[in-house]
Protein backbone atom coordinates (compact mmCIF):
# COMPACT_ATOMS: atom_id res chain seq x y z
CA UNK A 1 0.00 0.00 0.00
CA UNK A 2 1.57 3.72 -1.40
CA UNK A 3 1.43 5.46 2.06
CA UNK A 4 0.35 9.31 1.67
CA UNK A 5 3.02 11.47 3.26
CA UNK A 6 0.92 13.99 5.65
CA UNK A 7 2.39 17.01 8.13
CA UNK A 8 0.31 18.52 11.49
CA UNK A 9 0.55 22.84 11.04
CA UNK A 10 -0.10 23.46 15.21
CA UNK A 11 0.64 20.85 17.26
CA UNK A 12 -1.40 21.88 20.08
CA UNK A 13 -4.54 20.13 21.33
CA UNK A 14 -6.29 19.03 17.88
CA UNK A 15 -3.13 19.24 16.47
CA UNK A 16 -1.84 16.82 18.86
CA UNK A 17 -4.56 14.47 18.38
CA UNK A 18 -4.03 14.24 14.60
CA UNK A 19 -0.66 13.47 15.29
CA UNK A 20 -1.41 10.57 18.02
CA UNK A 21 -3.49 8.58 15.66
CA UNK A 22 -1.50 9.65 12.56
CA UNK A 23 1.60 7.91 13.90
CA UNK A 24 -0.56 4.33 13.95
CA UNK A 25 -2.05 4.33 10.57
CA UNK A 26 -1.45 2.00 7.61
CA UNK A 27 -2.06 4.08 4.97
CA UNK A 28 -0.78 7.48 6.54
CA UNK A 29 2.93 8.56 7.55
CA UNK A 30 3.49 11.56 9.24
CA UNK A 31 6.39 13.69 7.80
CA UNK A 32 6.62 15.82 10.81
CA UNK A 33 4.70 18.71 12.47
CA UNK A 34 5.30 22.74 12.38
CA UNK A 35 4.06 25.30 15.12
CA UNK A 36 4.73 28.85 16.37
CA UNK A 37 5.46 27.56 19.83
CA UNK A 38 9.27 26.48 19.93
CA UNK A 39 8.12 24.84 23.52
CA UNK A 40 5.34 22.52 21.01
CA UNK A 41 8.40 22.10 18.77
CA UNK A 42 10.48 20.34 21.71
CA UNK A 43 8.29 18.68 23.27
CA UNK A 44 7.78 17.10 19.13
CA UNK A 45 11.43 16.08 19.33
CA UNK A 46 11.59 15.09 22.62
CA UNK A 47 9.09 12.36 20.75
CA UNK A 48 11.11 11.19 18.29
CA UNK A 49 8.40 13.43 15.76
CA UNK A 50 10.34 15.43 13.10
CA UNK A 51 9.95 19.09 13.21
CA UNK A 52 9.80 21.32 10.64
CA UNK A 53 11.36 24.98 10.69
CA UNK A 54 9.05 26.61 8.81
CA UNK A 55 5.56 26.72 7.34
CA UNK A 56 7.70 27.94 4.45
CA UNK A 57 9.48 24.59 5.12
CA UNK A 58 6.51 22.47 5.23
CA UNK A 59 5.09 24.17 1.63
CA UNK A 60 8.80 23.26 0.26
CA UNK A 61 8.43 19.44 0.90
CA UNK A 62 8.25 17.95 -2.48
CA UNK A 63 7.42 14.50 -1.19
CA UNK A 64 4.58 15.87 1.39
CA UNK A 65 0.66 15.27 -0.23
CA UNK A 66 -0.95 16.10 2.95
CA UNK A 67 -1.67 19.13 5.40
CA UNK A 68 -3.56 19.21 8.05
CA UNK A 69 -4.12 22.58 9.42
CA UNK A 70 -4.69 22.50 13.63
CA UNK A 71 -4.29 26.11 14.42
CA UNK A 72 -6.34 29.15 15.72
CA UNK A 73 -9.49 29.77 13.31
CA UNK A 74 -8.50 32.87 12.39
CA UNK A 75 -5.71 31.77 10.51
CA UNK A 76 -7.34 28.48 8.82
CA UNK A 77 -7.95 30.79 5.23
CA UNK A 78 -4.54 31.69 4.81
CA UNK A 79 -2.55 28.32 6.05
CA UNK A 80 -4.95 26.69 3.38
CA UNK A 81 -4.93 28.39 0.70
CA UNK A 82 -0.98 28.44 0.64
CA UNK A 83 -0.84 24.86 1.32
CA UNK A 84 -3.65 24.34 -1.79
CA UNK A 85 -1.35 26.94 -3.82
CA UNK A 86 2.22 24.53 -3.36
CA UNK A 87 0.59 21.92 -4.65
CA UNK A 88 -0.48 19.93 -1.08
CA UNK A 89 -3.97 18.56 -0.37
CA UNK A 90 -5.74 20.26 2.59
CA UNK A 91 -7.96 19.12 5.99
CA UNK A 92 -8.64 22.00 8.39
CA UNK A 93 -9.88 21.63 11.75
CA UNK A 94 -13.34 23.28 12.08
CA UNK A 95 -14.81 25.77 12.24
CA UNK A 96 -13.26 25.30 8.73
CA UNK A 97 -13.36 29.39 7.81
CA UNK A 98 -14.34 32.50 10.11
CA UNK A 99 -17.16 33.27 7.42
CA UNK A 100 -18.72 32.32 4.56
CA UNK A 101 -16.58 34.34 2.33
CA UNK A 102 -13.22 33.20 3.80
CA UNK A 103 -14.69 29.58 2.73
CA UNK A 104 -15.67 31.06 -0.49
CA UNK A 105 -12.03 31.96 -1.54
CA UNK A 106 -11.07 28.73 -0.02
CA UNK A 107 -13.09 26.58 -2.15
CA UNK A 108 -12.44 28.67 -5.41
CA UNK A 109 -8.73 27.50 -4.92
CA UNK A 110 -9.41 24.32 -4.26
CA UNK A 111 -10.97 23.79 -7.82
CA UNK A 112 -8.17 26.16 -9.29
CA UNK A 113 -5.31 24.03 -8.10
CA UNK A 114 -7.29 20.51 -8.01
CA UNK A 115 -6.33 20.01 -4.76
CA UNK A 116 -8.49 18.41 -2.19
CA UNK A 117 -9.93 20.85 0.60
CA UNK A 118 -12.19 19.48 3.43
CA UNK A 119 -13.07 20.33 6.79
CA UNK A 120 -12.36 17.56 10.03
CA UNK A 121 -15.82 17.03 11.16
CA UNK A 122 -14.93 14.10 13.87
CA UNK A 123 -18.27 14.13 15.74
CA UNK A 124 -19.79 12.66 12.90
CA UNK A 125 -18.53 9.09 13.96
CA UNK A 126 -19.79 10.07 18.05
CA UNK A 127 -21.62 6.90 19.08
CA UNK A 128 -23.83 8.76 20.88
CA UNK A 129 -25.21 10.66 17.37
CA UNK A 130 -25.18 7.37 15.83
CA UNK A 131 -27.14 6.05 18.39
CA UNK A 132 -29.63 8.82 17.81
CA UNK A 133 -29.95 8.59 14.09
CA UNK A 134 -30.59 5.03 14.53
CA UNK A 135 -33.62 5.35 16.69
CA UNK A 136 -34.41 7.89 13.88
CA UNK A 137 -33.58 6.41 10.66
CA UNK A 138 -35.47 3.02 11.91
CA UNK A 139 -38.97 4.63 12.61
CA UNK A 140 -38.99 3.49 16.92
CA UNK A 141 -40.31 6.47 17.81
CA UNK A 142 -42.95 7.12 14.96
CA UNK A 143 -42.29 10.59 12.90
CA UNK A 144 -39.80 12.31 15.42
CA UNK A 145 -40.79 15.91 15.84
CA UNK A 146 -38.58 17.03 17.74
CA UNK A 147 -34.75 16.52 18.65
CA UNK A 148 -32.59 18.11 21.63
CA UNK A 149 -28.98 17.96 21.14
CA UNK A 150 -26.96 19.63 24.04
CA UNK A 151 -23.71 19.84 25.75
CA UNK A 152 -23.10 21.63 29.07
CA UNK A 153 -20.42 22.45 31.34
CA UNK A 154 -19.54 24.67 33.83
CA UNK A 155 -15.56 25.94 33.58
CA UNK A 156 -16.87 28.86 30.86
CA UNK A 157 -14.97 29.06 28.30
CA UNK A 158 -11.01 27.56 27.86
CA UNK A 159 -8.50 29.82 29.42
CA UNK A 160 -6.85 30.29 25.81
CA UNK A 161 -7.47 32.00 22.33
CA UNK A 162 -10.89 30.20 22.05
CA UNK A 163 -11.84 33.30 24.85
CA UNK A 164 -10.64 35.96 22.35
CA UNK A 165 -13.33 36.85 19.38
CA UNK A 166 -10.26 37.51 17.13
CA UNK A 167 -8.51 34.36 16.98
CA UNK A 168 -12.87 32.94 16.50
CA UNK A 169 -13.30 31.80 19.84
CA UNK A 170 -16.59 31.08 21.35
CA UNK A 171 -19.05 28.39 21.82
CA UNK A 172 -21.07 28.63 18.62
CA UNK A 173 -17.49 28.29 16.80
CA UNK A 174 -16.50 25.56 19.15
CA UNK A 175 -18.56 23.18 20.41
CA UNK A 176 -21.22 24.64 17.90
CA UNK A 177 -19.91 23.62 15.13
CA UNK A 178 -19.65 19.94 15.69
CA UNK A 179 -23.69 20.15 16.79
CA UNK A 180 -24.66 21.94 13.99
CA UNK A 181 -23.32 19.86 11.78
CA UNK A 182 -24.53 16.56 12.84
CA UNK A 183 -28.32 18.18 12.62
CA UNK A 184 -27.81 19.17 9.04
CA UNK A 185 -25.83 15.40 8.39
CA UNK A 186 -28.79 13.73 9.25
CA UNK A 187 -30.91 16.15 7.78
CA UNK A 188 -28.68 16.47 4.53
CA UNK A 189 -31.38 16.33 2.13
CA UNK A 190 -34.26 18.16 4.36
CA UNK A 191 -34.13 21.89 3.68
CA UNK A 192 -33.61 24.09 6.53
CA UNK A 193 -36.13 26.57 6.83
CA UNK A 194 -35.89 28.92 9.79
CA UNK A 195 -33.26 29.54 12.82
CA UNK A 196 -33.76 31.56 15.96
CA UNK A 197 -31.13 31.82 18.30
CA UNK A 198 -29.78 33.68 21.53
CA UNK A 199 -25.77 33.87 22.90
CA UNK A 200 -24.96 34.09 26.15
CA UNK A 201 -22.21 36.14 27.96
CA UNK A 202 -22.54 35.12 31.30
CA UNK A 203 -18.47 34.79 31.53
CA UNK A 204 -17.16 36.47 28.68
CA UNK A 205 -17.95 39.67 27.36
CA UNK A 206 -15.56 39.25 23.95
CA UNK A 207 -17.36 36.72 22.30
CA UNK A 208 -20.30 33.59 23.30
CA UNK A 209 -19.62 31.41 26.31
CA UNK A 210 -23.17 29.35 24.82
CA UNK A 211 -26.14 29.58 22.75
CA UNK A 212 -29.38 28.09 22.22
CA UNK A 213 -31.35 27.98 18.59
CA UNK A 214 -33.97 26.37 17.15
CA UNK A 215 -34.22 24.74 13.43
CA UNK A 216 -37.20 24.53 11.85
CA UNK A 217 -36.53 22.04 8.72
CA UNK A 218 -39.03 21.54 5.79
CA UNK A 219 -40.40 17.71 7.19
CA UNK A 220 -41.57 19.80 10.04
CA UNK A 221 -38.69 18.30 12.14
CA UNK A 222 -37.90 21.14 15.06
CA UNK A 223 -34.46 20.90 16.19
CA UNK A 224 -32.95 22.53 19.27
CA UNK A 225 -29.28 22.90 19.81
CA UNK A 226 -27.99 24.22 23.11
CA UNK A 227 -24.06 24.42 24.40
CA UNK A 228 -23.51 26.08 27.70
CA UNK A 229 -20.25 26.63 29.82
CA UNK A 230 -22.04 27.67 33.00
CA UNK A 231 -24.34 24.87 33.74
CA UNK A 232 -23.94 22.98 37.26
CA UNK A 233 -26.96 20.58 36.68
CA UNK A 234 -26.80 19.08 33.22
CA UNK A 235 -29.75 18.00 31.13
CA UNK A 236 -29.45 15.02 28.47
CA UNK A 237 -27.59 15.05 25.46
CA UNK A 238 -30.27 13.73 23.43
CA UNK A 239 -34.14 14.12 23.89
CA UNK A 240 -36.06 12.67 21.32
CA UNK A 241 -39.64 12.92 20.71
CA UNK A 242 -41.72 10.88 18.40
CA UNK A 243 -45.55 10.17 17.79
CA UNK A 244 -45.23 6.73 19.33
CA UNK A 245 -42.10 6.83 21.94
CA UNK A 246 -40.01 9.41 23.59
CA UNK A 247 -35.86 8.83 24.02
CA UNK A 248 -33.15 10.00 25.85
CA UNK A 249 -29.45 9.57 25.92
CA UNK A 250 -27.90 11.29 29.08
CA UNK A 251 -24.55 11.19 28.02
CA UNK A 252 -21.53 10.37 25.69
CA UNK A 253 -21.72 6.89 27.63
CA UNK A 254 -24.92 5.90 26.03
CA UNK A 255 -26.88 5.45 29.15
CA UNK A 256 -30.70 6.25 28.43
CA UNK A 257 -33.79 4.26 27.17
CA UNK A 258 -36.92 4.85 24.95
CA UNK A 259 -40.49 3.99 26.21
CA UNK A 260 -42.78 3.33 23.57
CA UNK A 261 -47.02 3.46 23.23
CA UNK A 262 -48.55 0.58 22.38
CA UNK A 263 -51.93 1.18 23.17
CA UNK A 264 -52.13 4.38 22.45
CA UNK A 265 -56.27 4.97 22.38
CA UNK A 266 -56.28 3.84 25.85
CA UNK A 267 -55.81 7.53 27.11
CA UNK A 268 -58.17 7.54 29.81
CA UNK A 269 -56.72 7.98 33.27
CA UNK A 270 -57.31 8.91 36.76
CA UNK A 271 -56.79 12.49 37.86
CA UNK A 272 -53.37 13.29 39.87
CA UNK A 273 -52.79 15.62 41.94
CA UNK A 274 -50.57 18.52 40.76
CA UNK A 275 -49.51 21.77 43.04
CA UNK A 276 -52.67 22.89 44.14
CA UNK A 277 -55.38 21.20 41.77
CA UNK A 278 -55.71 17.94 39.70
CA UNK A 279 -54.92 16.93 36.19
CA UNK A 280 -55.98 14.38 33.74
CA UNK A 281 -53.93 15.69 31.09
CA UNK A 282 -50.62 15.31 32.39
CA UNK A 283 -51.70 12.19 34.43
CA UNK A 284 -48.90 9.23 33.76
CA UNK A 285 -50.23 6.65 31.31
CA UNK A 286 -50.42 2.91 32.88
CA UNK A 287 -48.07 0.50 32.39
CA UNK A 288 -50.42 -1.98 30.02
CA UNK A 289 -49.91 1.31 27.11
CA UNK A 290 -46.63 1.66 27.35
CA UNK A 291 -42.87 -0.06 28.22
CA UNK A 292 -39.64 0.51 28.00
CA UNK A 293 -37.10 -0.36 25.89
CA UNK A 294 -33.07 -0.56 25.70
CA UNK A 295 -31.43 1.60 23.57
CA UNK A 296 -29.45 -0.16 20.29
CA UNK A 297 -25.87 1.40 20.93
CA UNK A 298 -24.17 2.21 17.83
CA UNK A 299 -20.25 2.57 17.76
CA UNK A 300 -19.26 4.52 15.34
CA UNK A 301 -15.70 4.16 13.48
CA UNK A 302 -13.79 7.76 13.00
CA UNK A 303 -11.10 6.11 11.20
CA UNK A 304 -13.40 6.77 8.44
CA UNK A 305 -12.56 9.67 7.86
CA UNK A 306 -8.98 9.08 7.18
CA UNK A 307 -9.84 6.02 5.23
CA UNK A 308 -11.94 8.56 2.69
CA UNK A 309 -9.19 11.05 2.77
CA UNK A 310 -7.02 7.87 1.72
CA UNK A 311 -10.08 6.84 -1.15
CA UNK A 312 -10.14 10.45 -2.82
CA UNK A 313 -6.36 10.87 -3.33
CA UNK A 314 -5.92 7.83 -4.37
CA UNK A 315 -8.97 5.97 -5.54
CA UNK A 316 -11.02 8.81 -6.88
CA UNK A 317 -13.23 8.71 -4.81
CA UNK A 318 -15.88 11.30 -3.21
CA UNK A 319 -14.87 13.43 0.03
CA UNK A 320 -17.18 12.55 2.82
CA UNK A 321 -17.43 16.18 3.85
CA UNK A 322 -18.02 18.01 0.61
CA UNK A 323 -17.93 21.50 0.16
CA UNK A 324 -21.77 21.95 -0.56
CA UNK A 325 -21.88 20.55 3.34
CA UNK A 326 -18.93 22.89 4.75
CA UNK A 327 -20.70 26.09 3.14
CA UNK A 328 -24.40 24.84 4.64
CA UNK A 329 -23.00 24.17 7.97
CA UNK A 330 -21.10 27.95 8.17
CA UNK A 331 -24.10 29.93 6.53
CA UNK A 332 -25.98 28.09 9.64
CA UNK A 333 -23.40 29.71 11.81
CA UNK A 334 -23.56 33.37 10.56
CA UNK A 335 -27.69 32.90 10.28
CA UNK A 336 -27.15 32.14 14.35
CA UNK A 337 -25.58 35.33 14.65
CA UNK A 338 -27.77 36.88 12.71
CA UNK A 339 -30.53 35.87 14.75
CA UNK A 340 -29.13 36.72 18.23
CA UNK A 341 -27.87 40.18 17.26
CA UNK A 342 -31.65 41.02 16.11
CA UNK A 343 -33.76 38.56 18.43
CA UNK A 344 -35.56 37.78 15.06
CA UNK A 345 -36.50 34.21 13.35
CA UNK A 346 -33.97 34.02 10.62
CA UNK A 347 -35.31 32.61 7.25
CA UNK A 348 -32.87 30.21 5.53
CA UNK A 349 -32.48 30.25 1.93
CA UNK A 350 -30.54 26.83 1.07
CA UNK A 351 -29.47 28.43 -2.43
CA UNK A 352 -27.57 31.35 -1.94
């Protein structure tokens, strides 16, 4: 098997983890890494991990076919475009551009110089979001109506750049972007409609330390995504509601369960008390109309996404994150902006 010669631009923390699973792949060999931080550079040797001297020296590397760009966002547009320019196929490390026109350019080059150019959307292999679209894709629930994806944590935001709005830091750029991208993966034919959203600031005033928005998609799917840094009691990742059966996955360990009608014209129940009256609405049903169920756990594989890196440049094949999806998931982002500067529903036009 022809290897594909590949180098890590920032070896910090994504950078890092390219690098770790780099160094174990059969159809991958790491040339070496390059970063602005001579102490990331050592600690490289001190590994046995060649080390480049420049980005200028990385670009000069006739035998290199690879880049993988693992630095600040803010700097993702030009890295790439020089890389694409000397001749050296590109993955950047979302969020893949700081705006829709930055990935504009980028793209433009990429079919000017042939080269491939893709973004590293990882959290497409999560089990947890495979677990999801499985109860999904395979009708348990009835039509679903309505999906909660959500992370939470309560440190605010890293005490690095991702704090600083210059280098793109914030949670919409951050955690965001992985979210928003699984919604419109699953949803990758389903036209996206509408999008209201809010930011918080609760720690940081520079940029978002969380968000919350809504997607209304054409199936009449509604779609809530929520990241917060300031949470202390965390809610599920997933809630999933569907005409016959309700799910919930509580956390990246896949514990959770779905309870499913099935009797569900036996709705008559006995009022309950609630606060200071009754209810027969929100009564609980009885167990002879509904049960629970385990949930099908899904393991995803993200060596994947390597192996289709591996397919395009050398099989011809077709990138798993195309452009068509990079610019979707990005005009998403900007719409969320748009919709939390003006406290406005945002209509989404999926052609322009």
């Amino acid at each position: 098997m022809e290897k594909i010669k590949v180098a890590v631009v920032g070896f910090g923390g994504m950078g890092g983890w390219h690098v770790d699973r780099l160094l174990h792949m059969e159809k991958f060999s790491l040339s070496g890494v390059w970063d602005i931080d001579p102490e990331r550079l050592e600690e490289a040797r001190e590994r046995g991990i060649h080390t480049y001297a420049s980005f200028e020296d990385v670009l000069a590397d006739k035998e290199l076919e690879l880049v993988v760009v693992a630095t600040w966002n803010d700097v993702h547009k030009p890295l790439c475009i020089a890389a694409m320019r000397a001749g050296k196929n590109v993955i950047s490390e979302k969020p893949v551009a700081m705006s829709l026109e930055e990935l504009d350019e980028m793209i433009a080059v990429s079919k000017e110089t042939g080269k491939l150019f893709t973004v590293h959307q990882n959290r497409r292999w999560d089990d947890d979001f495979l677990t999801m679209v499985n109860i999904v894709q395979k009708n348990k629930l009835g039509k679903v109506f309505r999906i909660e994806s959500r992370v939470q944590g309560s440190r605010g935001i890293p005490g690095d750049w991702r704090r600083e709005k210059g280098h793109g830091g914030g949670m919409v750029l951050d955690w965001g972007v992985h979210l928003l991208d699984q919604a419109l993966t699953m949803n990758d034919e389903i036209a996206l409609q509408s999008v209201w959203a809010q930011t918080t600031h609760i720690t940081n005033d520079e940029c978002d330390d969380g968000f919350y928005c809504e997607l209304q998609f054409e199936n009449g799917l509604h779609y809530a995504v929520e990241v917060t840094t300031n949470n202390f009691i965390s809610l599920p990742r997933w809630y999933i509601l569907g005409e016959n059966g309700s799910a919930v996955i509580e956390d990246w360990e896949l514990n959770g369960k779905m309870t499913l009608v099935h009797n569900w014209d036996k709705i008559d129940s006995v009022p309950v008390k609630a606060g200071t009256g009754i209810t027969k609405t929100m009564a609980p049903r009885t167990d002879e109309t509904i049960h629970d169920a385990p949930l099908e756990k899904i393991n995803g594989k993200w060596e994947q996404y390597y192996d289709n890196i591996y397919d395009v440049l050398k099989n011809g094949k077709t990138q798993t994150v195309t452009h068509r999806q990079m610019r979707r998931c990005l005009k998403l982002i900007e719409a969320i902006f748009e919709s939390a500067e003006k406290n406005q529903v945002i209509a989404f036009d999926e052609n322009k």
